[in-house]
C-alpha atoms as a PDB file:
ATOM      1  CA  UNK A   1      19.978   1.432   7.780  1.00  0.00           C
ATOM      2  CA  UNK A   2      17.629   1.806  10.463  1.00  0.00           C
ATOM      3  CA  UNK A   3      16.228   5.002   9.112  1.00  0.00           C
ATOM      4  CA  UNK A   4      15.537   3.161   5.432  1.00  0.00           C
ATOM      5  CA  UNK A   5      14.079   0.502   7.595  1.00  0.00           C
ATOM      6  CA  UNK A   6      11.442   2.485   8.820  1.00  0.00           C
ATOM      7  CA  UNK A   7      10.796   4.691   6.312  1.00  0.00           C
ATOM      8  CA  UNK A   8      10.097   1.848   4.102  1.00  0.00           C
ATOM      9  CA  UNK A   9       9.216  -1.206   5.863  1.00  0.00           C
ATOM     10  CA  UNK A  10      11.679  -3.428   4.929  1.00  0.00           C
ATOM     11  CA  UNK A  11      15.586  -3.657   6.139  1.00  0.00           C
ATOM     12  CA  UNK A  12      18.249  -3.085   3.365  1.00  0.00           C
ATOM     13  CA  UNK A  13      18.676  -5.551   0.970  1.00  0.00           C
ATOM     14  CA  UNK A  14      21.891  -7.425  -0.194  1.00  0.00           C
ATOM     15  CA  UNK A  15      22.038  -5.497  -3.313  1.00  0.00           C
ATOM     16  CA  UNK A  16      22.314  -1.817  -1.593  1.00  0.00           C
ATOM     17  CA  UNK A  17      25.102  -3.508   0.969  1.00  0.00           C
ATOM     18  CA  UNK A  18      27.141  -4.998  -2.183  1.00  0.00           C
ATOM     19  CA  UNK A  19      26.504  -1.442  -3.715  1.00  0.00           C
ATOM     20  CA  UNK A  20      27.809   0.711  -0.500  1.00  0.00           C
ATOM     21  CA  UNK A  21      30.508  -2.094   0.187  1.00  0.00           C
ATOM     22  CA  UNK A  22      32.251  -1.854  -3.455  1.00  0.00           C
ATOM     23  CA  UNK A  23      32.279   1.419  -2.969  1.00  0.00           C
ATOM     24  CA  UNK A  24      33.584   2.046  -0.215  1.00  0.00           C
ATOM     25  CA  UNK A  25      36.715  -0.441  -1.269  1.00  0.00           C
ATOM     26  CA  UNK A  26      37.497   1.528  -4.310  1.00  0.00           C
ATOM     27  CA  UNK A  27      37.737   5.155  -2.347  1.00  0.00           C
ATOM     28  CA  UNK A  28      40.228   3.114  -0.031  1.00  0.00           C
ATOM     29  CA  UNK A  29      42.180   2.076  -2.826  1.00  0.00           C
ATOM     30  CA  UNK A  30      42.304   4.802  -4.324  1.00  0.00           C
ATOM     31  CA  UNK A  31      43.339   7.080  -1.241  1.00  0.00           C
ATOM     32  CA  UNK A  32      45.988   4.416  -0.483  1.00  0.00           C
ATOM     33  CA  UNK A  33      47.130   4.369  -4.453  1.00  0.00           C
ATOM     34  CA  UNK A  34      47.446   8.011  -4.069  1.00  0.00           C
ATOM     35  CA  UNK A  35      49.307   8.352  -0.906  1.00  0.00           C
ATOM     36  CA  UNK A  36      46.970  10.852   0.984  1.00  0.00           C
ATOM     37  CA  UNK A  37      43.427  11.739   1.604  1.00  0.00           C
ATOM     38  CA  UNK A  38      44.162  15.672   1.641  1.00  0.00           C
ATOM     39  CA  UNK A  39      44.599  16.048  -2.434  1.00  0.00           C
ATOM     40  CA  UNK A  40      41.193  15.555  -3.972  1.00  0.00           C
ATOM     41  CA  UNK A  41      43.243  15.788  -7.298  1.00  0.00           C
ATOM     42  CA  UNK A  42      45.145  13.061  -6.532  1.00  0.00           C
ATOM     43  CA  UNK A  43      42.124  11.014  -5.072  1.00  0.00           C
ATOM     44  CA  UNK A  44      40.381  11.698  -7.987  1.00  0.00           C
ATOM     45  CA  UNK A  45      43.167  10.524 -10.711  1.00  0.00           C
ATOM     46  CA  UNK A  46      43.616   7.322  -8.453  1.00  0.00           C
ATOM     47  CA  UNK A  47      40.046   6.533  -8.163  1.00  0.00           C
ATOM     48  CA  UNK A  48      40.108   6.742 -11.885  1.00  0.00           C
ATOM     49  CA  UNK A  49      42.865   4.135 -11.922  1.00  0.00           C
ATOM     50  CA  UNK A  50      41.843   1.925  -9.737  1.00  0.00           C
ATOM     51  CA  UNK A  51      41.420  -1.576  -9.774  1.00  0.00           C
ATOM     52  CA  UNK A  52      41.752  -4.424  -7.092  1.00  0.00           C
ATOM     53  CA  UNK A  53      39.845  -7.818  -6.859  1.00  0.00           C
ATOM     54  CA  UNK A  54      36.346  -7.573  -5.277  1.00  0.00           C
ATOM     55  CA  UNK A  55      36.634 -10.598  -2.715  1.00  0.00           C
ATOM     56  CA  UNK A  56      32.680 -11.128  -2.318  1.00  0.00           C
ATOM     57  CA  UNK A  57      32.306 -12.499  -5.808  1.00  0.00           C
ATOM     58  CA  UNK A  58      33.097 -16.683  -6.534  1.00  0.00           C
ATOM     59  CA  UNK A  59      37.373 -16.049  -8.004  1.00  0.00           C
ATOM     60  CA  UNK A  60      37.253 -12.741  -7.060  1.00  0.00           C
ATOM     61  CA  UNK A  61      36.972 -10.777 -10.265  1.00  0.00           C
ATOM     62  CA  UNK A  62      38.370  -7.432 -10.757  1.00  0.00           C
ATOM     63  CA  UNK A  63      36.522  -3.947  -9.778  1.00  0.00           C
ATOM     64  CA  UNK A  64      37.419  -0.779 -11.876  1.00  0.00           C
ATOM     65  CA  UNK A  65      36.234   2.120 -13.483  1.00  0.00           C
ATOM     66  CA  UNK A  66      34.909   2.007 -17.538  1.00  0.00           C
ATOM     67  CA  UNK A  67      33.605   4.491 -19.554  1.00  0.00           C
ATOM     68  CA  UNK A  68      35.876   6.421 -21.238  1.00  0.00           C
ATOM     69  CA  UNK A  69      34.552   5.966 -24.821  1.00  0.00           C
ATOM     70  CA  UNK A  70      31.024   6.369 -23.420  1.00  0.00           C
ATOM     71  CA  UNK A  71      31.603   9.161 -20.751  1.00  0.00           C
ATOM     72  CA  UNK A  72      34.569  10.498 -21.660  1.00  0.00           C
ATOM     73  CA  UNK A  73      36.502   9.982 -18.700  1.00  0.00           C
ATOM     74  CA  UNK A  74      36.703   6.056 -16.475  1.00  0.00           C
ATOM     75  CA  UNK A  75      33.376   7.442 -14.017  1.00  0.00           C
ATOM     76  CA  UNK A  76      31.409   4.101 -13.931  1.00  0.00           C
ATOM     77  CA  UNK A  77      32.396   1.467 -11.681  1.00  0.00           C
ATOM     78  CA  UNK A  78      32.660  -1.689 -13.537  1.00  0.00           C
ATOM     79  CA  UNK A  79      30.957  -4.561 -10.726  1.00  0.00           C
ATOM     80  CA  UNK A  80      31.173  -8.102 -12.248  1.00  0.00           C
ATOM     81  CA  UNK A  81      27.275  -9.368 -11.593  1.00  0.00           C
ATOM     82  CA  UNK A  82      26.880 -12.969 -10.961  1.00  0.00           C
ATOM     83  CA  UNK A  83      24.078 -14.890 -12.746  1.00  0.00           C
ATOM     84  CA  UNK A  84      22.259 -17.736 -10.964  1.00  0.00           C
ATOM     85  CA  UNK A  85      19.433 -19.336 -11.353  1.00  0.00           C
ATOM     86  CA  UNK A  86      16.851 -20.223  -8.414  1.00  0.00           C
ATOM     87  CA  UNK A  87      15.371 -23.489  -8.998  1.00  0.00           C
ATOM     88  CA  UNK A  88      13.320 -25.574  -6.325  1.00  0.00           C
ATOM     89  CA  UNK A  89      14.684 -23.330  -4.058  1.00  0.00           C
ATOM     90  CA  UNK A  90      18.195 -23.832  -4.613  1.00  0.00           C
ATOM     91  CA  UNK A  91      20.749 -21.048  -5.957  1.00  0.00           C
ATOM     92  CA  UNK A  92      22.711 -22.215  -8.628  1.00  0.00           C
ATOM     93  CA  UNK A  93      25.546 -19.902  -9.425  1.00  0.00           C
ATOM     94  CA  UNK A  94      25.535 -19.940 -13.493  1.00  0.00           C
ATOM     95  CA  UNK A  95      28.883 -17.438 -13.839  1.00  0.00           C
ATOM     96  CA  UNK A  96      30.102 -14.162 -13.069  1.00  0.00           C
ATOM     97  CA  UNK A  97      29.138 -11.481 -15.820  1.00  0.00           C
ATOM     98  CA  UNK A  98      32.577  -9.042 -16.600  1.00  0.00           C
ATOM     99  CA  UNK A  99      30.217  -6.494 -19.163  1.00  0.00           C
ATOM    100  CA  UNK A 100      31.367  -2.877 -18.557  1.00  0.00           C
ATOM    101  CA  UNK A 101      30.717   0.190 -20.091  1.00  0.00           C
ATOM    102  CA  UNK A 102      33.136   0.858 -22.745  1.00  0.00           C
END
């Protein structure tokens, strides 16, 4: 984080720490769902499968992989996105957003 820090003048925001945090989450999941961390096979079905509740979101929604209609195959991971509203300085959480890629 440094390094991105420097090279662009500005530390890394919230949205790049959600991004590398959900991530990380699902690859543990899914090596746990699988049983091992040897068999990229099995990793890679798992991952595929995967879905646990994504505790940094208000009610913890669920995390997952969509896109089988679109992509042929679950590849996108599905991130609720919550929708507030900054007013007077205040954040007003409006909902969680559950759209995924079909």
């Amino acid at each position: 984080m440094a390094r991105y820090a420097k090279a662009t003048g500005s530390p890394v925001g919230g949205i790049a720490s959600l991004a590398q945090t959900v991530t990380a989450l699902a690859l543990f999941k899914a090596i746990q769902d699988a049983g091992t961390f040897s068999d990229p096979d099995k990793v890679a079905w798992a991952l595929e499968n995967v879905r646990f509740p994504y505790p940094y979101y208000p009610n913890n929604p669920e995390v997952f992989f969509a896109g089988r209609e679109t992509y042929g195959a679950r590849k996108q991971l599905a991130v609720p996105s919550i929708v507030v509203l900054i007013k007077d300085g205040k954040i007003n959480n409006l909902g969680v957003s559950d759209n995924v890629t079909p």
